[in-house]
C-alpha atoms as a PDB file:
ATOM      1  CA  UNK A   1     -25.634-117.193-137.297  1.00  0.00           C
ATOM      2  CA  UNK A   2     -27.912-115.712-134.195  1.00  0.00           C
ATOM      3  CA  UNK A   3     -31.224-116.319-134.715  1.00  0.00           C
ATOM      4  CA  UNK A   4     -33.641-113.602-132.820  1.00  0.00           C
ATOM      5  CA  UNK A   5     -37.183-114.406-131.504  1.00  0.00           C
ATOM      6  CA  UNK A   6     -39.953-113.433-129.560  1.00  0.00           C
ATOM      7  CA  UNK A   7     -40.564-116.750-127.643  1.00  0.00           C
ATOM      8  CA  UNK A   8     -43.573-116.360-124.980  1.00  0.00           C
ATOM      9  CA  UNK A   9     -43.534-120.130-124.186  1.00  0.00           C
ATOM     10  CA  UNK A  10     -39.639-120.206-122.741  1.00  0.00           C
ATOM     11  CA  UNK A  11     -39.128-122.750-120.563  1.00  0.00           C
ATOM     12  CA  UNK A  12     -38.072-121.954-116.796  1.00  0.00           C
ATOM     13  CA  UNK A  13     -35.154-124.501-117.661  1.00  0.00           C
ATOM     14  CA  UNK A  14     -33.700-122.331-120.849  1.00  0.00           C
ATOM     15  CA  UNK A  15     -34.377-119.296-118.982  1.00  0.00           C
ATOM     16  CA  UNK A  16     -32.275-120.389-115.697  1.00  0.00           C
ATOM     17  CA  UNK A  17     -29.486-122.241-118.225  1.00  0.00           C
ATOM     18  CA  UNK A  18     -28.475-118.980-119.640  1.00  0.00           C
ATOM     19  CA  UNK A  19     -28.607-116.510-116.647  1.00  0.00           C
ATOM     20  CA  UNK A  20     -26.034-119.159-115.149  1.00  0.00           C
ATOM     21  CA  UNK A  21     -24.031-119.124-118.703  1.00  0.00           C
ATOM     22  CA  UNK A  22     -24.303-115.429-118.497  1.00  0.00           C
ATOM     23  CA  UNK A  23     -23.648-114.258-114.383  1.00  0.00           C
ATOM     24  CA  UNK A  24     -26.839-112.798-114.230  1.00  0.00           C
ATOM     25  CA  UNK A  25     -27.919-115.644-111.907  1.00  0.00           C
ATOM     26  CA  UNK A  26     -25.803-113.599-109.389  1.00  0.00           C
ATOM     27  CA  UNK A  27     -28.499-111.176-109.006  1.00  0.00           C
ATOM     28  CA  UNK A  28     -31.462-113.489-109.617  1.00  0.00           C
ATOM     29  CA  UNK A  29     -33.223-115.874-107.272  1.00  0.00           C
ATOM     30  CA  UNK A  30     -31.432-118.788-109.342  1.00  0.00           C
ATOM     31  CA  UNK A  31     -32.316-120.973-106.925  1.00  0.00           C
ATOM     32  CA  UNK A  32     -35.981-120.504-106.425  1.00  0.00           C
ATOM     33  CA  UNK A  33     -37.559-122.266-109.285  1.00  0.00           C
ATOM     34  CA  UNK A  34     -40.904-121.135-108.605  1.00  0.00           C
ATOM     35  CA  UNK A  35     -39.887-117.623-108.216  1.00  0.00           C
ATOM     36  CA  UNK A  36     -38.196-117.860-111.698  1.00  0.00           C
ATOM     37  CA  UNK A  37     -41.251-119.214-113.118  1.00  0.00           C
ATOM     38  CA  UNK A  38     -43.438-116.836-112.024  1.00  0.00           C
ATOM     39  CA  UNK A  39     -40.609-114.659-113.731  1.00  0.00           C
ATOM     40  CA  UNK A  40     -40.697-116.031-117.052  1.00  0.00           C
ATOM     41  CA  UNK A  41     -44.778-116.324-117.054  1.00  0.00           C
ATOM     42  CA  UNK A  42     -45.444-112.905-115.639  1.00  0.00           C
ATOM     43  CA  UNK A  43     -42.833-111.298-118.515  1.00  0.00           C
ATOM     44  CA  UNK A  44     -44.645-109.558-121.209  1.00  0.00           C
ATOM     45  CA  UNK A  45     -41.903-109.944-123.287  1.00  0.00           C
ATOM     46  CA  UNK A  46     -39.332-112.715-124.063  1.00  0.00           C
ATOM     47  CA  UNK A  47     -36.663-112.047-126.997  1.00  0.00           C
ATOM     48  CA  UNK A  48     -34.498-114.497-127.136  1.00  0.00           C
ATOM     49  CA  UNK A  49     -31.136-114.977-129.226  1.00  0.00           C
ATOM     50  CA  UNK A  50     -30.161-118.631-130.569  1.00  0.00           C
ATOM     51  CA  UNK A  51     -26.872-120.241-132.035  1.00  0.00           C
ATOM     52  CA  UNK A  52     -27.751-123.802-133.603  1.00  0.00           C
ATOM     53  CA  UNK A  53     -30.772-123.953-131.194  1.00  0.00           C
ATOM     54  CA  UNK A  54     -29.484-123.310-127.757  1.00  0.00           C
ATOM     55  CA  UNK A  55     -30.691-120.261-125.984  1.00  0.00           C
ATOM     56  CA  UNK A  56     -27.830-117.840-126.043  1.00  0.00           C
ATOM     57  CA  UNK A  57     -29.317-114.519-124.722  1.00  0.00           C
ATOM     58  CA  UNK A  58     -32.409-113.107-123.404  1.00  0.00           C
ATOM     59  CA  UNK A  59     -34.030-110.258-122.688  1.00  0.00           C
ATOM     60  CA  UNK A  60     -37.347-110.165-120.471  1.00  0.00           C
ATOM     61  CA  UNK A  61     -39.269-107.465-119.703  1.00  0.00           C
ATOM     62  CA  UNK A  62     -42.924-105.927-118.619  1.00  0.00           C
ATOM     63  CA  UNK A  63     -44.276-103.616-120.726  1.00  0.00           C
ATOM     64  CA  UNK A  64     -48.182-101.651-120.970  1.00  0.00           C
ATOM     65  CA  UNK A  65     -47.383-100.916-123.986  1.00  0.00           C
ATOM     66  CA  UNK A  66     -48.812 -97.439-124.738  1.00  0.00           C
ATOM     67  CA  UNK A  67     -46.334 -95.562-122.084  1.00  0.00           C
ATOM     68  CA  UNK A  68     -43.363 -97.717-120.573  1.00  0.00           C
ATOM     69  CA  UNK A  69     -41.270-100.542-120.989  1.00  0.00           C
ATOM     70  CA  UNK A  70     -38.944-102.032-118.073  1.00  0.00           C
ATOM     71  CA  UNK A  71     -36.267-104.539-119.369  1.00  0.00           C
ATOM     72  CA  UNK A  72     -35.693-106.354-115.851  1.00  0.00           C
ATOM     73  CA  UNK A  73     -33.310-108.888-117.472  1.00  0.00           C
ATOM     74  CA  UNK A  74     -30.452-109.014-120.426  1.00  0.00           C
ATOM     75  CA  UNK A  75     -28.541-112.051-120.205  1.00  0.00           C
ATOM     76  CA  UNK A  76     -26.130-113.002-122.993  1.00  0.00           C
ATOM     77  CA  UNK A  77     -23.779-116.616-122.391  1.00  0.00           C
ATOM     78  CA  UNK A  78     -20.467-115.194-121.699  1.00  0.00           C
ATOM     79  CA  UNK A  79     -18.925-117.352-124.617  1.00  0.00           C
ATOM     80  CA  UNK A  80     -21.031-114.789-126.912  1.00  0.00           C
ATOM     81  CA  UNK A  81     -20.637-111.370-125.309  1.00  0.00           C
ATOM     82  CA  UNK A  82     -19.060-108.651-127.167  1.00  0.00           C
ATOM     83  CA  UNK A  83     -20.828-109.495-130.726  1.00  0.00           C
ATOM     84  CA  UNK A  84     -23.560-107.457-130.315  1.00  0.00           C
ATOM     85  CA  UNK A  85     -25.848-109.847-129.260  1.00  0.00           C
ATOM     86  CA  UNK A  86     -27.330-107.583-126.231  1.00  0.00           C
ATOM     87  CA  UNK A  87     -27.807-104.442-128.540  1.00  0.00           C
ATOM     88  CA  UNK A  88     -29.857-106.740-130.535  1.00  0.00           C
ATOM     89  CA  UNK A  89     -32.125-107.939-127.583  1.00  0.00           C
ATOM     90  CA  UNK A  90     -32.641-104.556-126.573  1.00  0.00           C
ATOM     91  CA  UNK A  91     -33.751-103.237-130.297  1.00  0.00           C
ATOM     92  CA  UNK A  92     -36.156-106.010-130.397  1.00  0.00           C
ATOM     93  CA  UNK A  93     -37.721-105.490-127.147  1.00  0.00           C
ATOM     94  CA  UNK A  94     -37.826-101.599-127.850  1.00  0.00           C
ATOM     95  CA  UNK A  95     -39.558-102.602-131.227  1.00  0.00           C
ATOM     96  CA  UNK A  96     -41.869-105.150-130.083  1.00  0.00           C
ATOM     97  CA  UNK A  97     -43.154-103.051-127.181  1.00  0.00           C
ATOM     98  CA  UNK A  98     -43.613 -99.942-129.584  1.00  0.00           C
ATOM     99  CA  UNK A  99     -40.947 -97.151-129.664  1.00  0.00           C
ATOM    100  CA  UNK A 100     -43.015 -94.590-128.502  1.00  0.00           C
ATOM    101  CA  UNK A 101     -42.427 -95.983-125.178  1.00  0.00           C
ATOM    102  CA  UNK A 102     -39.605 -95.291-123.008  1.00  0.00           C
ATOM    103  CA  UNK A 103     -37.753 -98.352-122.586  1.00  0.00           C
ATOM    104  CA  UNK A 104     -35.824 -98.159-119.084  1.00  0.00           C
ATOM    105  CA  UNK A 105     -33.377-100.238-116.889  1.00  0.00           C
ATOM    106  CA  UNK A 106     -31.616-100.535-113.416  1.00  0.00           C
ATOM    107  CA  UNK A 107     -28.116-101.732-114.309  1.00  0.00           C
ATOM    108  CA  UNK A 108     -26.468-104.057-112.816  1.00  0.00           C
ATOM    109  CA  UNK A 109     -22.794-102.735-111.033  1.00  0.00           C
ATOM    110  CA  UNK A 110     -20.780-105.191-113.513  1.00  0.00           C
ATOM    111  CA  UNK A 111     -22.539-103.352-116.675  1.00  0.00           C
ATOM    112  CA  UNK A 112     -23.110-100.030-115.638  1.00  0.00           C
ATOM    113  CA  UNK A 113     -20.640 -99.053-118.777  1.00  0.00           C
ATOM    114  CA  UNK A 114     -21.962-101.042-121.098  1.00  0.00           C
ATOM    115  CA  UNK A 115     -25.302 -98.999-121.338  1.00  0.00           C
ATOM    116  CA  UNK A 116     -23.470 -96.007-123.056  1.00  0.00           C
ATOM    117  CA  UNK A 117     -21.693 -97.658-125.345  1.00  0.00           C
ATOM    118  CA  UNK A 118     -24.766 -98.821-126.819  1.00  0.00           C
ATOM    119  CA  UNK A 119     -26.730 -95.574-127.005  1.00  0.00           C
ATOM    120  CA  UNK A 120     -28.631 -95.475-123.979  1.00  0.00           C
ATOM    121  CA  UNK A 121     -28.976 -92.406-121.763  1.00  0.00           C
ATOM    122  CA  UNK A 122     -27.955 -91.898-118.040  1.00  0.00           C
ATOM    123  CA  UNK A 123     -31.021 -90.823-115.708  1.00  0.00           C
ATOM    124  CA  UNK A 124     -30.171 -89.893-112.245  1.00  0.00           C
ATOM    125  CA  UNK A 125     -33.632 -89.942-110.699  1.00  0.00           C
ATOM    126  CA  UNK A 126     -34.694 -93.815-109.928  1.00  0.00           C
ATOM    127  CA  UNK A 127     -36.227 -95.045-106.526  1.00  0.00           C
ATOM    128  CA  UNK A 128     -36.647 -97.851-104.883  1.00  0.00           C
ATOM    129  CA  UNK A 129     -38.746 -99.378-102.537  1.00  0.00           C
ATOM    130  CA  UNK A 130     -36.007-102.927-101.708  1.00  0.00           C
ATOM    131  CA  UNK A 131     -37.433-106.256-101.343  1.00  0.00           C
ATOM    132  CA  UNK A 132     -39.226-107.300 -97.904  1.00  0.00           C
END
């Protein structure tokens, strides 16, 4: 059984354990533990997914919560993936930010297709300004 939460406290440790389990940590400053810090404390929201008490998937994202939500990370351990799991992160974040916000991503290139599969719509205008 998954158990879902909204867990502000995460540690850095949990957080970094499961982008490794998942291959997020590819495209996150894994190692830079301050940086991931300031990722987990600056996050305005944290739902989290747990099987017997280890941290199975996450999703983290910033949120004013009257407008726009950004989901900057959706991690689910590999060992877990294709059970729904990250449709469930995303529901929760969508409903704990409010859905009369937009709730927006950049996809990574290895889950570009997942994104439809779950519902969510293609938008072809997103800029950038890349890190310095």
């Amino acid at each position: 059984m998954i158990e879902y939460n909204i867990e502000p406290d995460l540690s850095v440790d949990e957080y970094l354990d499961v982008l490794l389990r998942s291959t997020l940590a590819e495209r996150r400053p894994a190692d830079d533990r301050e940086k991931l810090s300031k990722m987990v404390a600056n996050a305005d929201i944290l739902v989290t997914a747990r099987s017997e008490g280890r941290l199975i998937g996450i999703a983290r994202s910033m949120s004013d919560f009257a407008h726009a939500t950004y989901l900057a990370d959706l991690a689910v351990d590999e060992a877990f993936q294709k059970q729904g799991i990250g449709k469930e992160l995303i529901s929760r974040t969508h409903e704990a930010a409010g859905k009369h916000t937009i709730l927006l991503l950049l996809a990574a290139p290895k889950a570009a297709s997942y994104y439809p599969h779950i519902g969510m719509e293609k938008h072809d205008s997103c800029w950038i300004i890349p890190r310095s």
